[in-house]
Protein backbone atom coordinates (compact mmCIF):
# COMPACT_ATOMS: atom_id res chain seq x y z
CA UNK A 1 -5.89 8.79 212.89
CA UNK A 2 -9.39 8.94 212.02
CA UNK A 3 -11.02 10.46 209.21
CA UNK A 4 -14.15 12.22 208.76
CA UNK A 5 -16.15 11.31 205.47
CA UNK A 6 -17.73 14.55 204.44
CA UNK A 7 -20.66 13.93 202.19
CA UNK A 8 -23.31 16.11 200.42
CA UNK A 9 -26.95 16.37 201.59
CA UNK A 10 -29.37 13.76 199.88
CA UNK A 11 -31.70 16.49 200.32
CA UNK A 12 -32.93 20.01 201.75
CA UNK A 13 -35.30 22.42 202.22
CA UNK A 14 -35.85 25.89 203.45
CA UNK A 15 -40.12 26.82 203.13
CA UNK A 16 -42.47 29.44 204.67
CA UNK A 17 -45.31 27.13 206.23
CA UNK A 18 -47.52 29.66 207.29
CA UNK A 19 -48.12 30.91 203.69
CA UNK A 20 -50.88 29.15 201.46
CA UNK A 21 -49.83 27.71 199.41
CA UNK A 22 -46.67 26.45 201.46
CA UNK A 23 -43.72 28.73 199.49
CA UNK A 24 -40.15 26.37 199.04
CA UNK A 25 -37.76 29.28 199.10
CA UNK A 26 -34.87 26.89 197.99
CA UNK A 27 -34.54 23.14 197.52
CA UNK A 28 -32.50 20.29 196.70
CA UNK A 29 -33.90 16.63 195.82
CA UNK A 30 -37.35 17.92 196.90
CA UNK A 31 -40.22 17.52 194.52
CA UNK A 32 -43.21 18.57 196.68
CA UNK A 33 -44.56 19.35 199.91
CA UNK A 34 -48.02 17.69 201.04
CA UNK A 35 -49.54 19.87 204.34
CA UNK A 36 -50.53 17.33 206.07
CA UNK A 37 -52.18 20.13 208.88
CA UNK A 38 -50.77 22.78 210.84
CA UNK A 39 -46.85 21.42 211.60
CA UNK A 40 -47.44 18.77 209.79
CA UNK A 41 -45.54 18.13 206.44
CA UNK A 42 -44.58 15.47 204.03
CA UNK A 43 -41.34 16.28 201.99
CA UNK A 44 -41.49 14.03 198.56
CA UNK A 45 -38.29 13.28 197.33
CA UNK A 46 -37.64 13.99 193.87
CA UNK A 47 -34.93 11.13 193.81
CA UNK A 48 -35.34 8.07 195.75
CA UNK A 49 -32.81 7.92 198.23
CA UNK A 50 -30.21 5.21 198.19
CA UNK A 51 -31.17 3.72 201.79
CA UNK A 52 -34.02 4.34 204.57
CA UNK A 53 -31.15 4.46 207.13
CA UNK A 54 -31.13 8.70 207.05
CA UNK A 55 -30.57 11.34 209.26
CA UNK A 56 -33.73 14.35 209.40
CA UNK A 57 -32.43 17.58 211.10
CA UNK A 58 -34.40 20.63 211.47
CA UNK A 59 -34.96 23.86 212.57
CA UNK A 60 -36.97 27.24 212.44
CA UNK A 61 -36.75 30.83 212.29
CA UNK A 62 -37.91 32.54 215.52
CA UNK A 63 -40.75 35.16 215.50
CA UNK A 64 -40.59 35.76 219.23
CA UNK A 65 -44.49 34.81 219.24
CA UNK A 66 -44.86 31.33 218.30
CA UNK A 67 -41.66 29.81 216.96
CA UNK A 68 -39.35 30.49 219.78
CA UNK A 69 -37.89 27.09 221.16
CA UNK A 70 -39.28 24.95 218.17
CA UNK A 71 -38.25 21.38 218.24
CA UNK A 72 -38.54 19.73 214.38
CA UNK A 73 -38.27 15.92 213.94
CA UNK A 74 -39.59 13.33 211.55
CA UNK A 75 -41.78 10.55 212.67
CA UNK A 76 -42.76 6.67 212.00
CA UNK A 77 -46.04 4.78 212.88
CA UNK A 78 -49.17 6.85 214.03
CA UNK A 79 -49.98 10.56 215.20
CA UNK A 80 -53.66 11.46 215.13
CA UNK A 81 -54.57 8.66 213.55
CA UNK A 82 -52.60 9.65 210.41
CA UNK A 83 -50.15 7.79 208.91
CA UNK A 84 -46.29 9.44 208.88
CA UNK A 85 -43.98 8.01 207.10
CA UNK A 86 -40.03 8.13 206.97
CA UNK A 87 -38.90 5.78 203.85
CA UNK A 88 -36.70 6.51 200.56
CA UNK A 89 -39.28 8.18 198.74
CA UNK A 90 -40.58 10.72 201.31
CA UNK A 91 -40.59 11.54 205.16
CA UNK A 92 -43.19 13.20 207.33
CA UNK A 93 -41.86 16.07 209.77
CA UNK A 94 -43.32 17.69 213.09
CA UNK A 95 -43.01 21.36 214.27
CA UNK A 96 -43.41 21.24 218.27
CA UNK A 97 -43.40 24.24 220.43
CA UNK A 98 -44.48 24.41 224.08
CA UNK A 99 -46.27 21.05 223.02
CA UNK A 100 -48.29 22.57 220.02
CA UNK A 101 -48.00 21.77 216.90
CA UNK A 102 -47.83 25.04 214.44
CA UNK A 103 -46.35 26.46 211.56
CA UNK A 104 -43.73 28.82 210.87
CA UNK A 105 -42.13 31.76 208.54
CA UNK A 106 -38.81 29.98 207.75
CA UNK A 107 -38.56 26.07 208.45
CA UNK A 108 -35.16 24.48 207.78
CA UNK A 109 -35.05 20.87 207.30
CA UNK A 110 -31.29 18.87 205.91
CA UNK A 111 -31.45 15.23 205.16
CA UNK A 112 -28.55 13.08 204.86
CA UNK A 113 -26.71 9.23 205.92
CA UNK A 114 -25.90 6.25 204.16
């Protein structure tokens, strides 16, 4: 028999990115939000997390103009020349749709793993 280890997030958020300033609508281990450009986000950790080895899931509210079919996902090494990052003290994420980057009313991003 195998057993599933059921753990609690090491961090979330849920944020409006079109607004300005970005608006967190509800957190959990997040201490800020750097806009890095349009779909283009660094999440600060308030609490360093225990490992680098972590899991970045995401996802969006639809507006049936832009969102629709939104792909979120956090990146290492270089995009546009700018540095992202994924370490235990923040991660950078992307919002893709139809191969633009954009923003969106409702972004939902869990973090998690070792």
């Amino acid at each position: 028999i195998q057993r599933a280890i059921i753990a609690s997030p090491h961090a979330y958020i849920v944020m409006d990115t079109v607004a300005t300033p970005i608006e967190i609508k509800s957190q959990y281990n997040i201490s800020s939000v750097t806009d890095n450009g349009a779909g283009n986000y660094t999440l600060n950790f308030a609490q360093e997390l225990p490992s680098d080895k972590y899991y970045v899931v995401g996802g969006t509210l639809s507006d049936n103009n832009n969102a629709a079919g939104t792909i979120v996902h956090a990146v290492s090494g270089a995009y546009n020349s700018g540095a992202l990052n994924k370490t235990r003290k923040a991660v950078t994420v992307l919002q893709w749709s139809k191969k633009t980057i954009l923003d969106s009313k409702e972004m939902y991003i869990l973090i998690g793993g070792q």
